[in-house]
Protein backbone atom coordinates (compact mmCIF):
# COMPACT_ATOMS: atom_id res chain seq x y z
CA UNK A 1 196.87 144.01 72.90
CA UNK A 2 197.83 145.51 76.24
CA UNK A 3 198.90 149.04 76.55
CA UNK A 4 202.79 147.89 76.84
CA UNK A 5 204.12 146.17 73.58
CA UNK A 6 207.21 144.27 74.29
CA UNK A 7 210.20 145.36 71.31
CA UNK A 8 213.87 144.06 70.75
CA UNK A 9 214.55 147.02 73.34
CA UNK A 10 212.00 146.48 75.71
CA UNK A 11 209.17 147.72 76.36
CA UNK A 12 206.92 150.31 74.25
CA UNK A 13 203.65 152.23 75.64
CA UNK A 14 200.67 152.94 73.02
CA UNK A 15 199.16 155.90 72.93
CA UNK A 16 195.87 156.41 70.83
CA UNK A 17 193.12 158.98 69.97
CA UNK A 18 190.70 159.06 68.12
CA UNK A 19 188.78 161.64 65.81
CA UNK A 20 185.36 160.28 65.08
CA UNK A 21 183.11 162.25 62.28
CA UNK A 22 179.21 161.08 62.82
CA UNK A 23 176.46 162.65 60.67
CA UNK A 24 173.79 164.55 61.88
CA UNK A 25 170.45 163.04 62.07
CA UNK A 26 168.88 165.92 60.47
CA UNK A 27 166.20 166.09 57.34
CA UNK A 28 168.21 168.71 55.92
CA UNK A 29 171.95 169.89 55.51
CA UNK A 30 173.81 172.05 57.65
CA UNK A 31 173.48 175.14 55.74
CA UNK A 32 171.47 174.30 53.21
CA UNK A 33 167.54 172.98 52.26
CA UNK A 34 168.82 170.20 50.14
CA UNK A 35 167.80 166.54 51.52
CA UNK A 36 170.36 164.63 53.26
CA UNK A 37 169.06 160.71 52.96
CA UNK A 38 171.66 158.64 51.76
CA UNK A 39 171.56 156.63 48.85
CA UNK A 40 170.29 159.41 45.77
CA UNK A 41 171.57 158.70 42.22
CA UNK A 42 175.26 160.88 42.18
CA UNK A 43 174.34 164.67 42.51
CA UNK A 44 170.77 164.44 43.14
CA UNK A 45 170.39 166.21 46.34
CA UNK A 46 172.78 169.27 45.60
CA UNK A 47 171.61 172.74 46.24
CA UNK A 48 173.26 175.88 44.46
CA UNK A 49 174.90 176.78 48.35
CA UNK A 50 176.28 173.05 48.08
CA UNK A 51 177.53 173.49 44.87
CA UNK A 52 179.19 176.95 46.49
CA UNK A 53 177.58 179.15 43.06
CA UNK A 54 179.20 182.74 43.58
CA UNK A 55 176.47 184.73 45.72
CA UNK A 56 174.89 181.63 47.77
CA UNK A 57 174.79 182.00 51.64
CA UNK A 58 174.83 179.48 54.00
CA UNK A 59 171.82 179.29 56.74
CA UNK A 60 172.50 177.07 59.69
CA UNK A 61 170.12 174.41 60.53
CA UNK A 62 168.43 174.93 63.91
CA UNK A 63 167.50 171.24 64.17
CA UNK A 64 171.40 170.08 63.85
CA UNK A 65 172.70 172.45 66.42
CA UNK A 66 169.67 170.52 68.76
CA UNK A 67 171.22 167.37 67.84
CA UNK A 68 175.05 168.29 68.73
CA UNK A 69 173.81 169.40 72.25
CA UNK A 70 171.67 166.66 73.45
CA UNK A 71 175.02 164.78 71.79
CA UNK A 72 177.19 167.20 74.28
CA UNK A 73 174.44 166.91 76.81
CA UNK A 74 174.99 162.65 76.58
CA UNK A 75 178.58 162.69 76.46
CA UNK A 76 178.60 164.85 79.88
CA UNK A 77 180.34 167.38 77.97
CA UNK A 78 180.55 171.44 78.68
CA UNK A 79 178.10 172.69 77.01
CA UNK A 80 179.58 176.00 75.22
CA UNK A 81 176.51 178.86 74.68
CA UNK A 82 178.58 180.48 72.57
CA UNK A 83 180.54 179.19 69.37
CA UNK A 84 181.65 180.71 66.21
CA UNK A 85 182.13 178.67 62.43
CA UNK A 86 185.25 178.88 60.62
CA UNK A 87 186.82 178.66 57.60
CA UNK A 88 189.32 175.77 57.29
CA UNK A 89 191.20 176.46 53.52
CA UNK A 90 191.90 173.36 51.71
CA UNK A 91 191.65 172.89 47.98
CA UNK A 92 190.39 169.23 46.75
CA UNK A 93 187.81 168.32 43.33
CA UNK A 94 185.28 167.38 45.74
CA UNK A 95 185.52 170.16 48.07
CA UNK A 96 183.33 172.80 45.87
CA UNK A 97 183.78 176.34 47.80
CA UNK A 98 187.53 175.62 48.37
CA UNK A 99 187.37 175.89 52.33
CA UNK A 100 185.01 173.59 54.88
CA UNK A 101 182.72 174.99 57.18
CA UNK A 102 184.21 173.68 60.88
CA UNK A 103 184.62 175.20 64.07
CA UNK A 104 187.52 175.64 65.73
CA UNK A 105 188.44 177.95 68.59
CA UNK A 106 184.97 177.77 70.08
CA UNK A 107 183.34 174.45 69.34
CA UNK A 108 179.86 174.21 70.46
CA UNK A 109 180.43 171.20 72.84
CA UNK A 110 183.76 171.17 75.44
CA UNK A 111 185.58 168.42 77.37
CA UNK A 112 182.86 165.26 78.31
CA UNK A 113 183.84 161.49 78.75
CA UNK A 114 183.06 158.09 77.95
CA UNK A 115 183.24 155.15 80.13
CA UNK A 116 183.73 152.24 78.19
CA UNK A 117 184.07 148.27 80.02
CA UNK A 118 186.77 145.63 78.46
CA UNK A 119 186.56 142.04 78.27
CA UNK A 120 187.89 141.32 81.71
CA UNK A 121 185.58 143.84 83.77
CA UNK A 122 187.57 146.74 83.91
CA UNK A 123 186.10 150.25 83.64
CA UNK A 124 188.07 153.00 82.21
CA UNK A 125 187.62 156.64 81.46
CA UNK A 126 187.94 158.24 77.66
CA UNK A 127 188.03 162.00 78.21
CA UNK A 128 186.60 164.23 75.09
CA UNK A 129 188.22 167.05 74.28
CA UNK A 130 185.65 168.87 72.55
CA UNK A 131 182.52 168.13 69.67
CA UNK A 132 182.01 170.60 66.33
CA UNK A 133 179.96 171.11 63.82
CA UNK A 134 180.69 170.99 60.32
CA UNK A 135 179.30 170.05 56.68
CA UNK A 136 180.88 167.45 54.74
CA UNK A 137 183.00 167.13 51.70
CA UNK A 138 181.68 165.37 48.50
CA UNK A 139 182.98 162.30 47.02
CA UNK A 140 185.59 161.29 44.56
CA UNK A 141 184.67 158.28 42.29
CA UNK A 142 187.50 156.90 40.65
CA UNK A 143 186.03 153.94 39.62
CA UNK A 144 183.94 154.88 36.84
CA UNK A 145 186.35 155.46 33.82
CA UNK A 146 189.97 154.27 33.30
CA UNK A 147 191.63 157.64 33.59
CA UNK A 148 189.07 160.73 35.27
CA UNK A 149 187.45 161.03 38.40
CA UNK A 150 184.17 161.80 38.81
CA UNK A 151 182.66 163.58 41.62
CA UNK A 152 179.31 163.37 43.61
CA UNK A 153 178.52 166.29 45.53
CA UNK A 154 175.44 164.52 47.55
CA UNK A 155 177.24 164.47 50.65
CA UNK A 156 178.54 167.95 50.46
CA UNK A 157 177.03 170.14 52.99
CA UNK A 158 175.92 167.35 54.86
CA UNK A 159 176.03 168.11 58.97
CA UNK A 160 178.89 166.26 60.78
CA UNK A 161 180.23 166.20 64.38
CA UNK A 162 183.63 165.59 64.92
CA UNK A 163 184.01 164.15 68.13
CA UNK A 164 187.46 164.22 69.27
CA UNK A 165 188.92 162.49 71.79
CA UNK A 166 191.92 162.80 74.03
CA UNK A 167 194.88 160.61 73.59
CA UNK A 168 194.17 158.46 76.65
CA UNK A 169 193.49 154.98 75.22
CA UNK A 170 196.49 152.39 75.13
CA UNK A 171 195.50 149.07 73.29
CA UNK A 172 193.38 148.22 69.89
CA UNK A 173 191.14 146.87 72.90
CA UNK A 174 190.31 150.17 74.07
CA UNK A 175 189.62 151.81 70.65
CA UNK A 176 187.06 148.92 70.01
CA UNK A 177 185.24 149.60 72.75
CA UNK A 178 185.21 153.26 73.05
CA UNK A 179 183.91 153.56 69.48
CA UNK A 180 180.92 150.75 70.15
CA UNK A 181 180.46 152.62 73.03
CA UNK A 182 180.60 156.11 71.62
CA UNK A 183 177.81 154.39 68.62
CA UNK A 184 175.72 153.51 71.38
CA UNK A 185 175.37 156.40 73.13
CA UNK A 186 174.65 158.57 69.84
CA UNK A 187 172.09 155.87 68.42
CA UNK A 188 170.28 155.89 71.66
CA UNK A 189 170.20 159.60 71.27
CA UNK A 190 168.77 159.61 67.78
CA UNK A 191 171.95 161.98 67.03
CA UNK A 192 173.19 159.80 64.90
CA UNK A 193 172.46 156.51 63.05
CA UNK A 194 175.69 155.38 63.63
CA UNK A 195 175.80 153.40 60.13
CA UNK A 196 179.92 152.88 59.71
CA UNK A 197 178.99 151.10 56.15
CA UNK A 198 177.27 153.69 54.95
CA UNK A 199 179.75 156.38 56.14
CA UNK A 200 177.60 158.39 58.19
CA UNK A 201 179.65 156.84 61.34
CA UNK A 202 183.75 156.89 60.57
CA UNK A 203 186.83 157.68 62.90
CA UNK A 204 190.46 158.67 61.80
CA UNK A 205 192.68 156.95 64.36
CA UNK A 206 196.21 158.54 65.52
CA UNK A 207 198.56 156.40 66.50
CA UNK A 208 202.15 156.93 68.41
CA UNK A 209 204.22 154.95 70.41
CA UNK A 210 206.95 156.07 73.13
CA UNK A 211 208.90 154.25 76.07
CA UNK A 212 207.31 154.42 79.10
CA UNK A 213 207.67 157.94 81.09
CA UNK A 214 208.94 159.51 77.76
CA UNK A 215 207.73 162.79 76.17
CA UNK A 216 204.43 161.74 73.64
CA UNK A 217 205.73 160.22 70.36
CA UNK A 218 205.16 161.22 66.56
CA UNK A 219 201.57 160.18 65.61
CA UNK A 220 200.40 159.20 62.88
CA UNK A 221 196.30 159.26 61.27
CA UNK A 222 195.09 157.03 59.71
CA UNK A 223 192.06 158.73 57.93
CA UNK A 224 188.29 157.06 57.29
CA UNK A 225 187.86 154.16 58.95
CA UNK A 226 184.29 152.26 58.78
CA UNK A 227 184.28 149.54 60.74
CA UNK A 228 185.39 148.70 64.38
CA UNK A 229 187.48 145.45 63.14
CA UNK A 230 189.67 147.79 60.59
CA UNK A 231 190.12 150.45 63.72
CA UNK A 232 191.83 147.73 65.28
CA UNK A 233 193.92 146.22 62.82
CA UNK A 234 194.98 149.75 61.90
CA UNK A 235 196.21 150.18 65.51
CA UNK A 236 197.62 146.57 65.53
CA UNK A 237 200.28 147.16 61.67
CA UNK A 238 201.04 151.03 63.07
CA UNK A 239 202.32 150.22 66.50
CA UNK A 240 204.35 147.14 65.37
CA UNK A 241 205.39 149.18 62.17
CA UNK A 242 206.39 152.34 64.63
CA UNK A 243 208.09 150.30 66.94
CA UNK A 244 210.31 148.36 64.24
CA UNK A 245 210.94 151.44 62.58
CA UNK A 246 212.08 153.48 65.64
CA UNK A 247 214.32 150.46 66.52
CA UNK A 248 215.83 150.14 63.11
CA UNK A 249 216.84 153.85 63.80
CA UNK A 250 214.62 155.82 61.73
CA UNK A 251 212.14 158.27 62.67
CA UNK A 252 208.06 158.22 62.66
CA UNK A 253 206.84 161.21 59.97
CA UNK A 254 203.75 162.84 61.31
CA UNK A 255 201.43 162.22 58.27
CA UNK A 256 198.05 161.19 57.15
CA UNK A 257 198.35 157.14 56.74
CA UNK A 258 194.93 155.35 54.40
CA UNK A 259 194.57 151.82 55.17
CA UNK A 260 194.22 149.11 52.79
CA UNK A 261 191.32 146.21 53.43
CA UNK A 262 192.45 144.27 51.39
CA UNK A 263 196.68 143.64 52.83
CA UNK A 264 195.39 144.63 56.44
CA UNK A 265 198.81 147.50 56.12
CA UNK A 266 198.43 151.38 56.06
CA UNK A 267 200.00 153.41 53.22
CA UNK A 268 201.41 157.12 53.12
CA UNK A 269 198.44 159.00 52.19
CA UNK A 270 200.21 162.98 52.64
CA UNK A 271 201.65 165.36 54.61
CA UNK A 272 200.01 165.57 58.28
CA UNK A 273 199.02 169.40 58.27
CA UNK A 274 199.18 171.40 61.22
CA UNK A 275 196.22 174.01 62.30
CA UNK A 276 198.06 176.84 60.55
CA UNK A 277 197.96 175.06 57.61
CA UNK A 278 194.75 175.56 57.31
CA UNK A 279 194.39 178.97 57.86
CA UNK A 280 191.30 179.29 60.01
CA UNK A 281 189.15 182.33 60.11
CA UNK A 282 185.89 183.00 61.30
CA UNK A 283 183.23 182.82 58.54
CA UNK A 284 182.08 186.04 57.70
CA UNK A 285 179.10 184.90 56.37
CA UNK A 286 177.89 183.29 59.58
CA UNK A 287 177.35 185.24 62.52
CA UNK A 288 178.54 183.78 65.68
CA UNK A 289 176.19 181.43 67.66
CA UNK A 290 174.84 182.12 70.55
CA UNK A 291 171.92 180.25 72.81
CA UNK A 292 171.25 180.99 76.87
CA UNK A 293 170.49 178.16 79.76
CA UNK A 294 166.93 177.86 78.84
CA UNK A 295 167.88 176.20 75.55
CA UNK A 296 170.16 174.03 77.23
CA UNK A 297 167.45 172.98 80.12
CA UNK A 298 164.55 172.62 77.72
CA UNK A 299 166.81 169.91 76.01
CA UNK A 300 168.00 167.94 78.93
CA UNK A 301 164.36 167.60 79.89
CA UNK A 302 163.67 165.32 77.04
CA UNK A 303 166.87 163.17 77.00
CA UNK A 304 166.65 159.40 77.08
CA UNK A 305 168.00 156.59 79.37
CA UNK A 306 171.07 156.31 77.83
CA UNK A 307 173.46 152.77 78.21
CA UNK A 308 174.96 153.33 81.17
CA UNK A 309 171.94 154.13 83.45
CA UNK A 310 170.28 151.21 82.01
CA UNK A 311 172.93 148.87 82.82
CA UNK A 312 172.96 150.15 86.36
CA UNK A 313 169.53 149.37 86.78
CA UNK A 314 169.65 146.09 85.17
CA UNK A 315 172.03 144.90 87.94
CA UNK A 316 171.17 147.03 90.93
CA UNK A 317 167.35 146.41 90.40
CA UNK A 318 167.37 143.34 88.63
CA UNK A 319 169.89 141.73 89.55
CA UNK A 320 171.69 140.84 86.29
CA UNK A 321 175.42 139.94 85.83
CA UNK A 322 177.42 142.74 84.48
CA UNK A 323 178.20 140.87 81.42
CA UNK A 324 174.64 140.23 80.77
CA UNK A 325 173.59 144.15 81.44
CA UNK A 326 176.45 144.76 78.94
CA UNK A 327 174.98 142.86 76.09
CA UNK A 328 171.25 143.65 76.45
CA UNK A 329 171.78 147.18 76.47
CA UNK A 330 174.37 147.70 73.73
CA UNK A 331 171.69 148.35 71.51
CA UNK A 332 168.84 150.64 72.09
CA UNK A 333 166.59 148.18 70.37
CA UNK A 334 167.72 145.27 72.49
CA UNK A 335 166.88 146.93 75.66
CA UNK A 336 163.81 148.05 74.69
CA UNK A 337 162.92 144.33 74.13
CA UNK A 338 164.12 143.33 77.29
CA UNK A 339 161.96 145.42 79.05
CA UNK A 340 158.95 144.64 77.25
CA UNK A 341 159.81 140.64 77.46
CA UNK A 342 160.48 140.66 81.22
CA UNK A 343 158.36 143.06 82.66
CA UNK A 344 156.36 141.45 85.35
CA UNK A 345 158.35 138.02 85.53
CA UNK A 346 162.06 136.47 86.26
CA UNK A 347 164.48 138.83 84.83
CA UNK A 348 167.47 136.36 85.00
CA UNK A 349 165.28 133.99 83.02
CA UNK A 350 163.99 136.38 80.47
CA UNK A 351 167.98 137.78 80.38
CA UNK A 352 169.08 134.14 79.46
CA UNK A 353 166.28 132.79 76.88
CA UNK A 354 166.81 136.22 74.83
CA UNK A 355 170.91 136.14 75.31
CA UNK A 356 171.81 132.52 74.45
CA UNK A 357 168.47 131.11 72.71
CA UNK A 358 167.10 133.78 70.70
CA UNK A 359 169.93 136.11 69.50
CA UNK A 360 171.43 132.55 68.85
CA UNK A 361 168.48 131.68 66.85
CA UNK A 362 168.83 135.10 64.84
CA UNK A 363 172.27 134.66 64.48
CA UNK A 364 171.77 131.11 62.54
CA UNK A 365 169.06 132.68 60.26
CA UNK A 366 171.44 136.20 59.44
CA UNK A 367 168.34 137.75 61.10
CA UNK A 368 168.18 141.13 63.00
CA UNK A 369 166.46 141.43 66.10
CA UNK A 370 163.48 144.08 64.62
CA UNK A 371 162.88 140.83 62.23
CA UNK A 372 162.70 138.45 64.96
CA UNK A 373 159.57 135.87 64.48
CA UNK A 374 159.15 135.51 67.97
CA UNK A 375 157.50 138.91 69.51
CA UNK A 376 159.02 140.49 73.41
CA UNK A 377 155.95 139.17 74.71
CA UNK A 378 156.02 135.67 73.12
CA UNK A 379 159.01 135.30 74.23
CA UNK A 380 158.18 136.32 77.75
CA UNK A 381 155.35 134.05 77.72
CA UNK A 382 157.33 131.35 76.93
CA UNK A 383 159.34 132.09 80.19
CA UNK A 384 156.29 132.21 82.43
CA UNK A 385 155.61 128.64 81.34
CA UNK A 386 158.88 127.79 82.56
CA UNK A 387 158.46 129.53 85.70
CA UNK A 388 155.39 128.26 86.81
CA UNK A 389 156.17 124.75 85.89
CA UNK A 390 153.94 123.82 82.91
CA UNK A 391 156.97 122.86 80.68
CA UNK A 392 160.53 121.75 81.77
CA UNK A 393 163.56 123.76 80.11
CA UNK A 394 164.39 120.79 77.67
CA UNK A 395 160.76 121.01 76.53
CA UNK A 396 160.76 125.28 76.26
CA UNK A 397 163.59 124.59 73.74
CA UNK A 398 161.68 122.44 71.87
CA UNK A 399 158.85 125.07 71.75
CA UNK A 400 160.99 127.63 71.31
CA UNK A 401 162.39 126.66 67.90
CA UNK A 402 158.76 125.95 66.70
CA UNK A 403 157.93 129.38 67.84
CA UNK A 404 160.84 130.84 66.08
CA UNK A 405 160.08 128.83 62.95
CA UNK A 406 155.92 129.20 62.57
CA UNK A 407 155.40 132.14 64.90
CA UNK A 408 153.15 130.67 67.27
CA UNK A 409 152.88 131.41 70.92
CA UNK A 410 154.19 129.31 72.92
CA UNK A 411 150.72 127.99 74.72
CA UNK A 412 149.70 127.31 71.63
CA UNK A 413 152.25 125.11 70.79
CA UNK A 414 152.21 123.18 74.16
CA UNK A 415 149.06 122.49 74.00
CA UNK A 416 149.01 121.21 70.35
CA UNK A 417 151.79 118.90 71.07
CA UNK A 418 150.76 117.50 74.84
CA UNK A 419 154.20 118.86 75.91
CA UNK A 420 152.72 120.47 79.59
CA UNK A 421 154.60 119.41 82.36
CA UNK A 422 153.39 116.30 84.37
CA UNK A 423 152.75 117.73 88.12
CA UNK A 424 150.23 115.68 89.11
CA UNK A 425 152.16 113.28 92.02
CA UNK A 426 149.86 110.08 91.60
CA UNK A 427 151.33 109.91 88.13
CA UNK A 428 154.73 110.73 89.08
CA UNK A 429 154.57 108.30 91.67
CA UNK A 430 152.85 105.77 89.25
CA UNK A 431 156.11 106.19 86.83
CA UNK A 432 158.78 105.51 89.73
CA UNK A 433 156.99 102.54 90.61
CA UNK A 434 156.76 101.32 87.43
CA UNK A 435 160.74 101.94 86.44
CA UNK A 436 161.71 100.62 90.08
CA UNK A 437 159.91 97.77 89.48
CA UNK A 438 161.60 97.04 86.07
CA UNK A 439 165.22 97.46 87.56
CA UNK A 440 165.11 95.69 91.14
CA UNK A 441 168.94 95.04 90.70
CA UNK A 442 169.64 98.48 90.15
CA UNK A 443 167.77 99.58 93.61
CA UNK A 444 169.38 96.30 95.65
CA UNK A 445 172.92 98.45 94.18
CA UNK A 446 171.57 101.90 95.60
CA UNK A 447 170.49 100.82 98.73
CA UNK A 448 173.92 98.86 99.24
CA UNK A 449 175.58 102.45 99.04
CA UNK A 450 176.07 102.39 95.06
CA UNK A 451 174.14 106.37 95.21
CA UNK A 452 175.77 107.35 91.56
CA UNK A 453 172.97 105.07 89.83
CA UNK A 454 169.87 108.15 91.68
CA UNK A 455 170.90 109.81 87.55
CA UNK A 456 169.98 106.58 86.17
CA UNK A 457 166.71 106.48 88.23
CA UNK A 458 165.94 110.37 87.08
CA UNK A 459 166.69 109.57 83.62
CA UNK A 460 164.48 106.23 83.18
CA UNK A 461 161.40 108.34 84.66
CA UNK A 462 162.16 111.29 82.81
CA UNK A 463 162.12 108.68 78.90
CA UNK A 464 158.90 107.38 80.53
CA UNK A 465 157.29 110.45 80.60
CA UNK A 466 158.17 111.78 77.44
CA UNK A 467 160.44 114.32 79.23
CA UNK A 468 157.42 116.05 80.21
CA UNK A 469 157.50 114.90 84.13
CA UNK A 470 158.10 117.73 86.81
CA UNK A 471 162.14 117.14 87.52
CA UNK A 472 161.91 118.71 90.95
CA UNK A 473 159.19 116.51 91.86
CA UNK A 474 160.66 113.58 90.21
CA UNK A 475 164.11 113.76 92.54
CA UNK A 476 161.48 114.53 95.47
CA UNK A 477 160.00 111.73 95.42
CA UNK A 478 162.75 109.22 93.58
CA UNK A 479 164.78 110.05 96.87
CA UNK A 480 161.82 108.98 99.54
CA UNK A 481 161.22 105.70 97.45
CA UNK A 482 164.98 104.42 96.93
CA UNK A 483 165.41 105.03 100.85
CA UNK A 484 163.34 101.90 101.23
């Protein structure tokens, strides 16, 4: 979807930001000792601070205020030495103390970006308006009995940042890519695991749309979204849904939307609240936080390549296709294997086998790349024996799905089967003879100007040697001998 819609009164301009909520790689919770793996048995890891008992005092978590500035530090985001946690007042079963622990006024992280790259090669920047801190909510289960709710306080407490963007993105497009983008850059960090099913990775998306030059339209959020294909069929119903409604002459109600998996619609949730709804004040258990350039330095020291340095390397230095660059270093894991596979040979090469032939392969078997059977430097063994001529690129498919399916290297394989490559030109020669000699006709055609039967030639050769001939030297020398 482009940014401009097309309505029964012309045309309509999207307009979409995004608040994204990723947890904090961190042992611990944000203010408390109690573990923060997911997956415990309902209530398991609750402390008496997460369960808010009356006289329990929060103590932040030095490691998670690391983690949200090497995130600030990645996003090329102000880094803010001083911040301050808040109270935001809300009242819900799962909420325990009756207020969240956020930041507001002073974040910890300021305005960054994120470039993200579409389908058709165009490069656009996602401003950030800021990163906080803040612990989790519980969760409401009302699944498990016909008429209560039950409550697991597990992920209460648990460190989040909310990463909020500004409204700058204009098509479902967009969001898709800034939030596989945004993933990437955190998992590559180690900020964040960036697992949308398990909910430590989720966005709320808001949504308005307005005629182009107008004022900003009424947005709407759509709250706890998991997966990068619901983020953009929520953007898809709301625009078409805002659009028919404004037309119809109604008006869009700034609210809180949910969205339903199941009818691919979004539903009226409550009440969008305002800041002052809230009623933010400074936590007066928690004194303000406060860290000098040092901290800052010692941390930027120590951070990783991140996405799009790699990339630029990948095509500057190696001279990969954009496209390619895109796809091998989407994942920290894939690029890591990359390197390791083509380090010391043909990059291209390496950049195709792994792109089409093995993520292919691991695609068939519903396998992930840190399961693959066939090892970086298998793999990149494989492609010297297609670079220095022992096999042909027919044969290294061949060996490649016996490597993928027993684990063997791939010498091991060519030698077991007699697939090298013939090189040796006596033989070659031998071979061309041999199939000349069986189709005299077909030469008398050539040499009367008939030059589309040279394929046949290559192709006769090629079944007489098993497919195992040299094809470069095969054309060579094919050529010199049809001339006559």
């Amino acid at each position: 979807m482009s940014a401009f819609v097309q309505g029964r009164t012309g045309d309509w301009e999207i307009v979409i930001g995004m608040e994204v909520h990723a947890q904090v790689v961190s042992n611990s919770k944000l203010f408390s000792g109690s573990s923060a793996v997911f997956g415990a048995s309902p209530n398991y890891h609750v402390s008496l601070v997460d369960a808010a008992m009356p006289g329990m005092l929060p103590v932040i978590n030095t490691e998670c205020i690391r983690q949200a500035v090497i995130t600030g530090l990645g996003l090329n985001a102000q880094i803010n030495k001083y911040s301050v946690f808040d109270r935001k007042n809300y009242f819900y079963a799962d909420l325990p103390q009756g207020y969240q622990i956020s930041q507001f006024k002073h974040p910890i992280v300021g305005e960054g970006e994120v470039q993200i790259e579409l389908a058709d090669a165009s490069t656009h920047i996602i401003g950030i308006e800021r990163l906080h801190l803040e612990q989790d909510a519980g969760k409401s289960l009302h699944d498990q009995h016909p008429s209560k709710s039950y409550i697991d306080l597990n992920r209460s407490g648990v460190a989040l940042m909310e990463i909020v963007s500004k409204p700058e993105m204009h098509s479902a497009e967009q969001a898709a890519a800034y939030i596989k983008k945004l993933r990437s850059i955190l998992r590559y960090l180690g900020t964040c695991d960036g697992n949308m099913e398990e909910g430590s990775l989720r966005a709320d998306v808001n949504v308005s749309v307005r005629k182009p030059g107008e004022p900003l339209g009424t947005r709407t959020e759509t709250k706890n979204l998991n997966s990068v294909r619901f983020i953009m069929q929520t953007i898809d119903y709301e625009v078409q849904r805002q659009i028919e409604l404004i037309e119809d002459g109604g008006v869009v109600v700034q609210e809180t939307r949910l969205f339903d998996t199941t009818t691919g619609m979004t539903r009226t949730m409550r009440g969008k609240e305002d800041a002052h709804d809230y009623r933010y004040f400074p936590d007066p258990d928690l004194l303000p936080l406060k860290f000098d350039d040092a901290f800052i330095a010692d941390l930027k020291k120590d951070m990783p390549e991140l996405p799009d340095q790699i990339k630029s390397r990948m095509v500057q230095e190696y001279g990969l296709s954009s496209y390619d660059a895109n796809v091998l270093t989407e994942e920290k894991e894939t690029a890591a294997f990359y390197e390791l596979a083509s380090d010391g040979r043909d990059r291209k090469l390496t950049a195709n086998w792994m792109s089409v032939e093995l993520f292919g392969a691991l695609n068939k078997a519903g396998l992930e790349l840190s399961s693959s059977p066939v090892s970086p430097m298998q793999l990149g063994d494989l492609v010297d024996l297609i670079s220095d001529g022992s096999i042909s690129g027919k044969i290294a498919k061949e060996v490649f799905a016996d490597m993928f399916e027993t684990g063997k290297n791939a010498k091991q394989i060519v030698e077991e089967k007699g697939l090298k490559q013939v090189s040796d030109e006596g033989s070659i020669i031998t071979m061309i003879d041999d199939v000349m000699a069986s189709n005299q006709d077909k030469v008398d055609e050539y040499r009367s100007g008939k030059e589309k039967l040279f394929g046949f030639f290559v192709g006769q050769v090629m079944k007489a040697s098993q497919g195992q001939a040299n094809p470069g030297m095969v054309n060579q020398i094919l050529k010199e001998k049809l001339k006559g």
